[in-house]
Protein backbone atom coordinates (compact mmCIF):
# COMPACT_ATOMS: atom_id res chain seq x y z
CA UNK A 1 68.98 1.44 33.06
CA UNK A 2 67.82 2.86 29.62
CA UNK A 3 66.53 -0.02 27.19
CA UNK A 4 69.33 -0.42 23.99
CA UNK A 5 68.77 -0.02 20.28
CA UNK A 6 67.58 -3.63 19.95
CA UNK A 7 64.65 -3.26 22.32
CA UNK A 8 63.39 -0.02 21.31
CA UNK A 9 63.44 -1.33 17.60
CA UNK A 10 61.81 -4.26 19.02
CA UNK A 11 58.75 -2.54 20.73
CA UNK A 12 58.48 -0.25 17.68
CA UNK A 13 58.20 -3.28 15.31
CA UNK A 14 55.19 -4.37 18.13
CA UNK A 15 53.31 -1.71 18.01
CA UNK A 16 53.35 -0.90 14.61
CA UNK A 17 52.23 -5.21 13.93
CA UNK A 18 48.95 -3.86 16.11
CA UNK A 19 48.66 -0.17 14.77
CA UNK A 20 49.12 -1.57 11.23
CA UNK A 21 45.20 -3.28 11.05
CA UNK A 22 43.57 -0.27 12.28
CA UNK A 23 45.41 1.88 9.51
CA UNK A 24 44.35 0.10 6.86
CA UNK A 25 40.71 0.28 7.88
CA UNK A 26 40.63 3.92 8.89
CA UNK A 27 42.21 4.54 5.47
CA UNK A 28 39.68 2.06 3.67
CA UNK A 29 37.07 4.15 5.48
CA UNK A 30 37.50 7.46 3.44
CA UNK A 31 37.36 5.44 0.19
CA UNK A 32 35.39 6.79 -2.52
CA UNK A 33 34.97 3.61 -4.14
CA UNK A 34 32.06 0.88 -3.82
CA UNK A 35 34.02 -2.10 -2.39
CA UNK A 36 36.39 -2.36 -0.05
CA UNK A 37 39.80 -2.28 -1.65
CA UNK A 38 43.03 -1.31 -0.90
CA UNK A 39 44.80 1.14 -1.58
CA UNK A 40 41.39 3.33 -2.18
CA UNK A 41 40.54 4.71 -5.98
CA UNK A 42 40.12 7.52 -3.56
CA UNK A 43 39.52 9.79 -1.19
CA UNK A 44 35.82 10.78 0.41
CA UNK A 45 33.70 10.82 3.51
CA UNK A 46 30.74 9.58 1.79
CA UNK A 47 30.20 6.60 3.97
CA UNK A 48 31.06 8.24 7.25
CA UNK A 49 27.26 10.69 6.09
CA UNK A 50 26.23 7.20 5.21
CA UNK A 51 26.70 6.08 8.52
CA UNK A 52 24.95 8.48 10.12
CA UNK A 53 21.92 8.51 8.16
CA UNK A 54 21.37 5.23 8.77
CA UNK A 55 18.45 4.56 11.01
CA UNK A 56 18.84 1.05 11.65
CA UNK A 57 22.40 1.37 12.41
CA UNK A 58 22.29 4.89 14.79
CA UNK A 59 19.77 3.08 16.37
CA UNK A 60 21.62 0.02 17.27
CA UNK A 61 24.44 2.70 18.65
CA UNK A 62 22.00 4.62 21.03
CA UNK A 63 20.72 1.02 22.22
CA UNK A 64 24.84 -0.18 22.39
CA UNK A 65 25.29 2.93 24.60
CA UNK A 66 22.36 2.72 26.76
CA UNK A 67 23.20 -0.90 27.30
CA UNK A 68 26.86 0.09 28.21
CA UNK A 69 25.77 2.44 30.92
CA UNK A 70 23.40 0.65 32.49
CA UNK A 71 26.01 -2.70 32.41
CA UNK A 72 28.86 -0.41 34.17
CA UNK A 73 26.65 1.28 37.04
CA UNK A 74 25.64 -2.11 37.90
CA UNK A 75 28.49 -4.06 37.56
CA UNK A 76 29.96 -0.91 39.47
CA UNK A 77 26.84 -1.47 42.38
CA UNK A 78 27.96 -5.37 42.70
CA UNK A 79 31.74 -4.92 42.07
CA UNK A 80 32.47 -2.69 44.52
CA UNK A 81 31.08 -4.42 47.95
CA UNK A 82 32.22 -8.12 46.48
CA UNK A 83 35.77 -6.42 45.72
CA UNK A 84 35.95 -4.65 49.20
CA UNK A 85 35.11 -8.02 51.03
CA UNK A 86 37.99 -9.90 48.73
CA UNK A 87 40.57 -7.21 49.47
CA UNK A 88 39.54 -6.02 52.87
CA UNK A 89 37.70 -9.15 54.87
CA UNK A 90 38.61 -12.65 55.99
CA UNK A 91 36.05 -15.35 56.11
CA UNK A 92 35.25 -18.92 54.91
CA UNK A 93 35.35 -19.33 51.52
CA UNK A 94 36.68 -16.08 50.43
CA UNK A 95 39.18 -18.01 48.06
CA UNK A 96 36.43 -19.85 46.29
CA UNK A 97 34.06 -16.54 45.90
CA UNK A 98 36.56 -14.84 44.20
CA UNK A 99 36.93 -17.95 41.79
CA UNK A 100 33.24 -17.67 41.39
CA UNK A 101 33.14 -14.04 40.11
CA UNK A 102 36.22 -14.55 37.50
CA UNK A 103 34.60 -17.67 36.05
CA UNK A 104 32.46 -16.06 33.11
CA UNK A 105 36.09 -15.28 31.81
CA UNK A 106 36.61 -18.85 31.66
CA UNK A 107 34.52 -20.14 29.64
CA UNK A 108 34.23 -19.30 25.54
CA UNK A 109 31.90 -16.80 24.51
CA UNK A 110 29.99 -19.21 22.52
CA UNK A 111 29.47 -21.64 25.14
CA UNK A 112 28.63 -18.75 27.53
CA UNK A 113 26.28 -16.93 24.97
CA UNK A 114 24.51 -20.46 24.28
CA UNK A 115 24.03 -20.98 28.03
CA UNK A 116 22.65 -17.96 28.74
CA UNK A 117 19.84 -18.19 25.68
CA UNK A 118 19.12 -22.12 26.24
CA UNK A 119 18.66 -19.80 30.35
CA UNK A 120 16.76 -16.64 29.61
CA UNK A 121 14.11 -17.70 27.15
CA UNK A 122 11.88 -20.16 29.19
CA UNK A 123 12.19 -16.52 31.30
CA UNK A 124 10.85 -15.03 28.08
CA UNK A 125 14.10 -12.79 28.74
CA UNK A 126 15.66 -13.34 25.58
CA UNK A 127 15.65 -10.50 22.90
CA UNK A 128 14.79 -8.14 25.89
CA UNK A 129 16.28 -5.67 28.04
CA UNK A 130 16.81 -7.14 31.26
CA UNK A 131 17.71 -9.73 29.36
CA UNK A 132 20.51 -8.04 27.31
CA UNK A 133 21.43 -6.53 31.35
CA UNK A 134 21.65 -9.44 33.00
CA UNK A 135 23.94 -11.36 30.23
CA UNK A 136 26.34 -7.92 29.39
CA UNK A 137 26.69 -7.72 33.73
CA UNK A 138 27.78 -11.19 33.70
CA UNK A 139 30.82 -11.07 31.75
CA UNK A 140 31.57 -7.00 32.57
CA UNK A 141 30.94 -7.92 36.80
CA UNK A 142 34.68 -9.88 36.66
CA UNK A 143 36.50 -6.79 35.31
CA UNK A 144 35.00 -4.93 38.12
CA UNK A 145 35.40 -6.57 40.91
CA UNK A 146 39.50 -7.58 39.68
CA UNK A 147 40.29 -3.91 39.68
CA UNK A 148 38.82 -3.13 42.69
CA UNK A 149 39.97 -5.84 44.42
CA UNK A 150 43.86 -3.98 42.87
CA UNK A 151 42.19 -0.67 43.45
CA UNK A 152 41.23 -1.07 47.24
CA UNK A 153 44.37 -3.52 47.68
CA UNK A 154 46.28 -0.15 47.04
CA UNK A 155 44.66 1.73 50.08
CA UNK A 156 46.67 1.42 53.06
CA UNK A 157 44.96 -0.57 56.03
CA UNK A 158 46.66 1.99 58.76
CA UNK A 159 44.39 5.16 57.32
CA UNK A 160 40.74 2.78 57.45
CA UNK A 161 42.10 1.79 61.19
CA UNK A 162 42.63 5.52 61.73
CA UNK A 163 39.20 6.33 61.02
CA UNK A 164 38.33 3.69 63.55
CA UNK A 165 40.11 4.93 66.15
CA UNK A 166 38.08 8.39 65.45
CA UNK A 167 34.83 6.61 66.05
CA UNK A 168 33.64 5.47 62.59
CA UNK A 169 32.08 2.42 62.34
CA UNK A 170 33.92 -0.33 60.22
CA UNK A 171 31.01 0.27 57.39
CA UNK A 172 31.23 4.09 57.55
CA UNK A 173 35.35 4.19 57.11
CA UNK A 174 34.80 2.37 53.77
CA UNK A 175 32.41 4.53 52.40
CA UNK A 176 33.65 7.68 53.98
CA UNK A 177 37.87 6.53 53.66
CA UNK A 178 38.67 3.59 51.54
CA UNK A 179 36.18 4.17 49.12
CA UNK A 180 37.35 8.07 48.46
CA UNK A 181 40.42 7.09 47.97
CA UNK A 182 39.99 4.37 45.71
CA UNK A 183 37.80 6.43 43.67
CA UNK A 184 40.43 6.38 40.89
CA UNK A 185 40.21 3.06 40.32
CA UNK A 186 35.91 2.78 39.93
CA UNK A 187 36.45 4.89 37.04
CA UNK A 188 38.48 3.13 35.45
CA UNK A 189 36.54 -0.24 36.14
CA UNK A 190 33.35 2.08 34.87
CA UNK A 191 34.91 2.48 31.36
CA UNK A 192 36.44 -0.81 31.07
CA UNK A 193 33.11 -2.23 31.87
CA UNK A 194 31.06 0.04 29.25
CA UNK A 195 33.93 -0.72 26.73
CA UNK A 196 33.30 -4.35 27.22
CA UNK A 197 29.51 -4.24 27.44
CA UNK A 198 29.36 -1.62 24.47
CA UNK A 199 31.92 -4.20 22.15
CA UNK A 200 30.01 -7.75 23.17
CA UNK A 201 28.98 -9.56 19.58
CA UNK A 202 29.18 -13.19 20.37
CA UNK A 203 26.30 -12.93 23.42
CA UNK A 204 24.73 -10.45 21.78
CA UNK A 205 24.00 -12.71 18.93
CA UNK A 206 22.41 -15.57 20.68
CA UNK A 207 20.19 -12.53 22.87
CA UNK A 208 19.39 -9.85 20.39
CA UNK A 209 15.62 -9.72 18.47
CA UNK A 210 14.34 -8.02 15.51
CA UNK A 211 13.46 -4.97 17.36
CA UNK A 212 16.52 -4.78 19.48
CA UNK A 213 19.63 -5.06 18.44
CA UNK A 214 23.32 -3.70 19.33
CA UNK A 215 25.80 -1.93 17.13
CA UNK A 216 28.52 -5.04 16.72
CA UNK A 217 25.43 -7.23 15.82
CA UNK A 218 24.77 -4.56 13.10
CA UNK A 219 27.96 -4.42 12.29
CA UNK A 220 28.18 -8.29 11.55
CA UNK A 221 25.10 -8.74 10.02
CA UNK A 222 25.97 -5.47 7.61
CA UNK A 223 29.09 -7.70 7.04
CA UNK A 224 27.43 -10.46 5.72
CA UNK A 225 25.51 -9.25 2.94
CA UNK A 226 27.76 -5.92 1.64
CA UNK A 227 31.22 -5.32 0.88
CA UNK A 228 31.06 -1.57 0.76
CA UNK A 229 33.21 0.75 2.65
CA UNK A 230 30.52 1.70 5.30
CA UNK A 231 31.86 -1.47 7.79
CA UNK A 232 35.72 0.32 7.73
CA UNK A 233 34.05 3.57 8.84
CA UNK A 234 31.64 1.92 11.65
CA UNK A 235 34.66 0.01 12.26
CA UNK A 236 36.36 3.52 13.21
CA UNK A 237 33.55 4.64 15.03
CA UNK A 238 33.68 1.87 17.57
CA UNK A 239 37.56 2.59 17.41
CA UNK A 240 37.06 5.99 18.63
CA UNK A 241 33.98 5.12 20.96
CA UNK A 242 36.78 3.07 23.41
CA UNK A 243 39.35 6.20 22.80
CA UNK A 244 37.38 8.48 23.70
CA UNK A 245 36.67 6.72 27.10
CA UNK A 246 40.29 5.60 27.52
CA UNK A 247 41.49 9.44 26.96
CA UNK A 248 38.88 10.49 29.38
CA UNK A 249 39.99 7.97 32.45
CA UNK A 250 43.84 9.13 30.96
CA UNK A 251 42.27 12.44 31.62
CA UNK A 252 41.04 12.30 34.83
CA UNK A 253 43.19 10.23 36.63
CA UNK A 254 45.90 8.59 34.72
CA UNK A 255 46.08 4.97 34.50
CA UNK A 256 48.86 4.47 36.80
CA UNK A 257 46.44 5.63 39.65
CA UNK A 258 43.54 4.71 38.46
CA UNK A 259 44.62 1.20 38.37
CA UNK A 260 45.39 1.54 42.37
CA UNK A 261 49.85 1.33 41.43
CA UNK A 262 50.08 4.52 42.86
């Protein structure tokens, strides 16, 4: 059944209530004005070279990226295994693990961010690193391990048993079967976990330092004192940081299958 008039008008109505933010910005981010104002005196990309030659800014991008990667490939390491046992295993308290690992998403940001400073700096972990690791991992880990609990959900029990039959051990049909074939779906958890990681602010702001920083820190703090176009066109920057990796797990392996639905 194809949807009628009234729904299609209805979804285009949606999206363009989302789109219709981001337009504004990306066209407030070629102004060649001093403020940000809209509709733009006019038209320039003299705070997109702006951007870029600022150190304190490109800076706080290479450390945002850095900190994404290394956030994924661990939240990736833990994910994985936790989501495999979830999915795959029955034992005692199976239920309440899985509770365990979604329960960063419960709680707000603030409270979470607050926790996690009033936590780290008797560690003298705060404004570090490992710090920065350890608190980006905690909130990116429940992404993870929820799509690849879907992810190796997907994967038919019959081929892992298969591989038993053949003389695999249970460990080596996971890596060697299941985990193949889920593949798809660790990508996907991958980006979403950089994307989150690379876009934290509220954490960030109770764990960041004078000589580390992240980009939506910058971003904020650049907020505070100026009013000039420069924000709209980091604004677009992160924008097409997460398209970029969306487009490149669209790419790949679709989203369909990379969310384990196929």
């Amino acid at each position: 059944m194809r949807p009628g008039w009234v729904l299609r008008l209805a979804a285009m109505a949606g999206y363009a209530l989302l789109l219709a933010p981001a337009l504004v910005v990306a066209v407030i981010s070629f102004s060649a004005g001093d403020f940000l104002t809209f509709p733009p005196p006019g038209l320039s990309t003299r705070w997109y070279a702006a951007l870029f030659s600022n150190g304190e800014l490109m800076t706080a991008l290479r450390n945002s990226a850095v900190l994404a990667l290394l956030v994924a490939s661990i939240a990736l390491l833990a994910g994985i295994p936790a989501a495999y046992a979830i999915a795959r295993l029955r034992f005692p308290g199976r239920d309440t693990i899985a509770t365990l690992l979604v329960a960063p998403l419960l709680l707000p940001s603030l409270v979470l961010g607050l926790a996690l400073l009033l936590a780290l700096q008797p560690l003298k972990l705060a404004a570090t690193w490992p710090g920065l690791v350890l608190a980006h991992s905690m909130v990116a880990l429940p992404f993870a391990v929820r799509i690849m609990t879907t992810a190796f959900g997907a994967v038919p029990r019959d081929v892992e048993e298969a591989a038993w039959t053949l003389g695999a051990t249970p460990f080596r049909a996971a890596l060697r079967v299941t985990l193949p074939i889920a593949a798809p779906g660790a990508l996907a958890a991958g980006a979403l976990c950089f994307l989150v990681s690379f876009d934290e602010t509220v954490i960030s702001l109770f764990l960041v330092g004078p000589r580390l920083s992240t980009l939506p820190v910058e971003m904020f703090r650049y907020a505070e004192t100026r009013t000039d176009p420069l924000v709209a066109a980091l604004a677009m920057a992160l924008i097409a940081v997460a398209l970029v990796v969306v487009l490149l797990v669209e790419r790949l392996v679709g989203f369909t299958r990379a969310m384990g639905r196929e």
